[in-house]
N, C-alpha and C. Protein backbone atom coordinates (compact mmCIF):
# COMPACT_ATOMS: atom_id res chain seq x y z
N UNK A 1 0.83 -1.19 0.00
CA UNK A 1 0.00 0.00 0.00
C UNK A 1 0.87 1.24 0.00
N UNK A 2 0.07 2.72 -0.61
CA UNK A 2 1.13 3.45 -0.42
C UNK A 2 0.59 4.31 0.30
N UNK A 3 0.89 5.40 0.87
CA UNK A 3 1.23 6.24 2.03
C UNK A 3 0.57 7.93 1.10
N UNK A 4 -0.58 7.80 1.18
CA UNK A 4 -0.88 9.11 0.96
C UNK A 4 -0.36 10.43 1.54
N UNK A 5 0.46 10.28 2.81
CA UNK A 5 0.95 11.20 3.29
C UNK A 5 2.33 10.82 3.72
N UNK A 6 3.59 11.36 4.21
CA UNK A 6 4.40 10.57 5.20
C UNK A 6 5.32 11.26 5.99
N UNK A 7 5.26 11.27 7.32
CA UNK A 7 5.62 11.61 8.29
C UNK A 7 6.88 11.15 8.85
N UNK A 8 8.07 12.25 8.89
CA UNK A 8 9.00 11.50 9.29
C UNK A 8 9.92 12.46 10.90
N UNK A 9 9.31 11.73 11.78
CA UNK A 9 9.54 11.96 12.98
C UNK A 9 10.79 11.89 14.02
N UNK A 10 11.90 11.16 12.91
CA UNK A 10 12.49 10.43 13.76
C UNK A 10 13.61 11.79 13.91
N UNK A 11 14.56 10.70 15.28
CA UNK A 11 14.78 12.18 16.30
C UNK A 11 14.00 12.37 17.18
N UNK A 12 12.66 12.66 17.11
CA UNK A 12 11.70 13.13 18.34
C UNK A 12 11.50 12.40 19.33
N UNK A 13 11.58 12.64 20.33
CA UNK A 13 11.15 11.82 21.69
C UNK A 13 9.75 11.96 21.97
N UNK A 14 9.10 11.10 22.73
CA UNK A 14 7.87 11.43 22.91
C UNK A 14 7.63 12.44 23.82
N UNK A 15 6.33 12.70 23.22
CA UNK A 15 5.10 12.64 22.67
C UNK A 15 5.10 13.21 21.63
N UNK A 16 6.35 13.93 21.02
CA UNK A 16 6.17 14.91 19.35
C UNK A 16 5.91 13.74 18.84
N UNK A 17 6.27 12.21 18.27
CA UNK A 17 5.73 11.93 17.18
C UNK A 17 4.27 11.82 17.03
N UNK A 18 3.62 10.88 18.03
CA UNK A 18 2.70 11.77 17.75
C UNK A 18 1.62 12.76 17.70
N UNK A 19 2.18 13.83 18.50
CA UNK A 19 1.57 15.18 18.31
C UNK A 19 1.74 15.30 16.89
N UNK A 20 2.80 14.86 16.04
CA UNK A 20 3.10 15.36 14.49
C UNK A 20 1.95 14.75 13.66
N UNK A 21 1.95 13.18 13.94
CA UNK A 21 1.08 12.40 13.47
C UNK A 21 -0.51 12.84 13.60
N UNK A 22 -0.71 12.99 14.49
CA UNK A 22 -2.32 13.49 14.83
C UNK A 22 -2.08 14.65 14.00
N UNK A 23 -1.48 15.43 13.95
CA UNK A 23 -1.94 16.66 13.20
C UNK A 23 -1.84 16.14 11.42
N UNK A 24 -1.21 15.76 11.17
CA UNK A 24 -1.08 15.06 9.73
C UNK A 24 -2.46 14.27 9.90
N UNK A 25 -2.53 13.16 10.52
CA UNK A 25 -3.56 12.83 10.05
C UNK A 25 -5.31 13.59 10.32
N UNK A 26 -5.33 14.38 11.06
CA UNK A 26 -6.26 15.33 10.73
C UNK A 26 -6.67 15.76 9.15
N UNK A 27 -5.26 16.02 9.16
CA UNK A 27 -5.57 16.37 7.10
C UNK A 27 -5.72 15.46 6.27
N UNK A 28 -6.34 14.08 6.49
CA UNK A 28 -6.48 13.31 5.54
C UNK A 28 -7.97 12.75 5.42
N UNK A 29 -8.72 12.26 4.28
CA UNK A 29 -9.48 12.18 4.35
C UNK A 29 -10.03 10.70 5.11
N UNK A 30 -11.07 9.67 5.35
CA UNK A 30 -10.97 8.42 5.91
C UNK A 30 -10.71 7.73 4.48
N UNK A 31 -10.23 6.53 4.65
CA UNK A 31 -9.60 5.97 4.00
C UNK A 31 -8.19 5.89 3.19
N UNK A 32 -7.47 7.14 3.27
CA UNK A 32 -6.14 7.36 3.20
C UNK A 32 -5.41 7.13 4.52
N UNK A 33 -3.94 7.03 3.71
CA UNK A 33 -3.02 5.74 4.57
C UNK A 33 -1.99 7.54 4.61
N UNK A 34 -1.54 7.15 5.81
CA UNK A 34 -0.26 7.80 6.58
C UNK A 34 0.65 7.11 6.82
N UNK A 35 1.86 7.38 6.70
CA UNK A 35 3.16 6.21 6.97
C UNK A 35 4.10 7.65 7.98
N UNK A 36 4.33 7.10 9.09
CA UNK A 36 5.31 7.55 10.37
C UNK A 36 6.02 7.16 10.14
N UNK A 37 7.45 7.48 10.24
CA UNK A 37 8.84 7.20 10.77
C UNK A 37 9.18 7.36 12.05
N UNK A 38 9.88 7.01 12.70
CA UNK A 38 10.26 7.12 14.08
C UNK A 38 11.27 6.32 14.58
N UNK A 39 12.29 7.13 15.05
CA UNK A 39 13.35 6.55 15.73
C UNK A 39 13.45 6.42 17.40
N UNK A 40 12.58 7.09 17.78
CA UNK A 40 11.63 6.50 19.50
C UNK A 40 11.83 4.98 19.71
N UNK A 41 12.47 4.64 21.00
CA UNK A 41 12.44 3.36 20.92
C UNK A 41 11.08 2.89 21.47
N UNK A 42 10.21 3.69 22.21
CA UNK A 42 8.42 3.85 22.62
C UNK A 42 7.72 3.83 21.58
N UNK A 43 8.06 4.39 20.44
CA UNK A 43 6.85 4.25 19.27
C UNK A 43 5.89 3.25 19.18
N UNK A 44 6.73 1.86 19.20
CA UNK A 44 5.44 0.75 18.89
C UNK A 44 4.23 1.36 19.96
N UNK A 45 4.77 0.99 20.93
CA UNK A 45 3.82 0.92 22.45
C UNK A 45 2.60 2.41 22.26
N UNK A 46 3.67 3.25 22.21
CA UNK A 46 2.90 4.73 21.74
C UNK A 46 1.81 4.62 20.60
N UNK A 47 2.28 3.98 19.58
CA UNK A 47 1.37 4.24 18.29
C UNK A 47 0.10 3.33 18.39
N UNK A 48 0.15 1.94 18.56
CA UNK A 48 -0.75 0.76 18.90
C UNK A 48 -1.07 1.28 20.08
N UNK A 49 -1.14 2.16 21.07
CA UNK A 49 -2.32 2.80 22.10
C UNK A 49 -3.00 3.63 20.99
N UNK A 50 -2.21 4.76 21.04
CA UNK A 50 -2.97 5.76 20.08
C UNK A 50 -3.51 5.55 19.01
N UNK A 51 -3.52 4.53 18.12
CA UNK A 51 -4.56 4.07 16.90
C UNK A 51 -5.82 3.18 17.63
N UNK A 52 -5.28 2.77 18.55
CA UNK A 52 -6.16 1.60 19.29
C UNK A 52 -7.66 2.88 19.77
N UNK A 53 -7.05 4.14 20.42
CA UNK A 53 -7.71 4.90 21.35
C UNK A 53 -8.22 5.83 20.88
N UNK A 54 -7.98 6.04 19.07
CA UNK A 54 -8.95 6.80 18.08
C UNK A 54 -9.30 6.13 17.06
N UNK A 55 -9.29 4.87 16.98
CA UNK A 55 -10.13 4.16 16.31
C UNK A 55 -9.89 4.02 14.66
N UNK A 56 -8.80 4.08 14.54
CA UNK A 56 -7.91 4.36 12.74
C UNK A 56 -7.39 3.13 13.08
N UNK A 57 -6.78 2.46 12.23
CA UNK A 57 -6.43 0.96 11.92
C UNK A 57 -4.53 1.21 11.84
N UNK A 58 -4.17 0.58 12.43
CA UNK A 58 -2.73 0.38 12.34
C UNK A 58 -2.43 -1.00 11.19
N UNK A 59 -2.17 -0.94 10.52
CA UNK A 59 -2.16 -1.61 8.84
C UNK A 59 -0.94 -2.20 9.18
N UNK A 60 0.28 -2.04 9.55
CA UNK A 60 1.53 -2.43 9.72
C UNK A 60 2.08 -1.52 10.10
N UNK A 61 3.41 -2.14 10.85
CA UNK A 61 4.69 -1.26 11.41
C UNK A 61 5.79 -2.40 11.21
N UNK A 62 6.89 -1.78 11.01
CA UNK A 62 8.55 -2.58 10.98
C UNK A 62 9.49 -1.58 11.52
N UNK A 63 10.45 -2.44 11.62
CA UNK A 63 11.57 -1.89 12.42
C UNK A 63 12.76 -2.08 11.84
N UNK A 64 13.36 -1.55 10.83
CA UNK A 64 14.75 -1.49 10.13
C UNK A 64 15.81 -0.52 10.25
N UNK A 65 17.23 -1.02 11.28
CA UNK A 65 18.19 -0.19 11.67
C UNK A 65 17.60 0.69 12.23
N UNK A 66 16.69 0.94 13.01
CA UNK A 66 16.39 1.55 14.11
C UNK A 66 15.62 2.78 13.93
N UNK A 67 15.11 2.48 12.69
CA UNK A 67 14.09 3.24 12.58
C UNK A 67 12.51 2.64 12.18
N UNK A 68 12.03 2.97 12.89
CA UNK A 68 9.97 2.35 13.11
C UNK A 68 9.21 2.50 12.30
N UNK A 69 8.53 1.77 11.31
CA UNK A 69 7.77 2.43 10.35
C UNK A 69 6.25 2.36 10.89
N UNK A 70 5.37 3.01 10.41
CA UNK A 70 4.02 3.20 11.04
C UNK A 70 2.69 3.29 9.84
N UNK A 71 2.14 2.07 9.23
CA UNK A 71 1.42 2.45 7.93
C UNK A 71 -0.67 2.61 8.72
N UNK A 72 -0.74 3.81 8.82
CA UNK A 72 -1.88 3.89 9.62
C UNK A 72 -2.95 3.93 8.63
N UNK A 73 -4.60 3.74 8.81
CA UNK A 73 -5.23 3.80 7.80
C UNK A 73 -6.77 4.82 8.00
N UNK A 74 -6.65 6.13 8.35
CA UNK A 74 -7.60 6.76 8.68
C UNK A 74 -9.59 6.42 8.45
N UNK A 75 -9.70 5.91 9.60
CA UNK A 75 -11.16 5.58 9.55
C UNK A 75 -12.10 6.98 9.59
């Protein structure tokens, strides 16, 4: 899938990624996909609450050389 938008966070400690993310995905319509980056070693834990706790679908995440990917899917 591809990433109608993409967010690249990494560097930030929490809670900026996603404070960044929520505001990006505000601007999308439902059914477009957002892809996060993040080099947070909290991200997973962070992101799978926060998709879980607004109700958007977490599609996949990976973890390559230490950076987090995040493919979200705005409901």
């Amino acid at each position: 899938m591809k990433a109608d938008l993409i967010v690249d966070t990494k560097g930030l400690a929490c809670p900026m990624p996603i404070v960044k993310a929520k505001k990006a995905l505000d601007g999308l319509k439902p059914g477009q996909f957002m892809e996060v980056l993040s080099t947070d070693k909290g991200s997973l834990n962070d992101f799978t609450a926060w998709v879980r706790k607004t109700n958007h679908e977490l599609v996949q995440h990976t973890e390559e050389n230490g950076v987090f990917t995040f493919l979200v899917k705005k409901i």
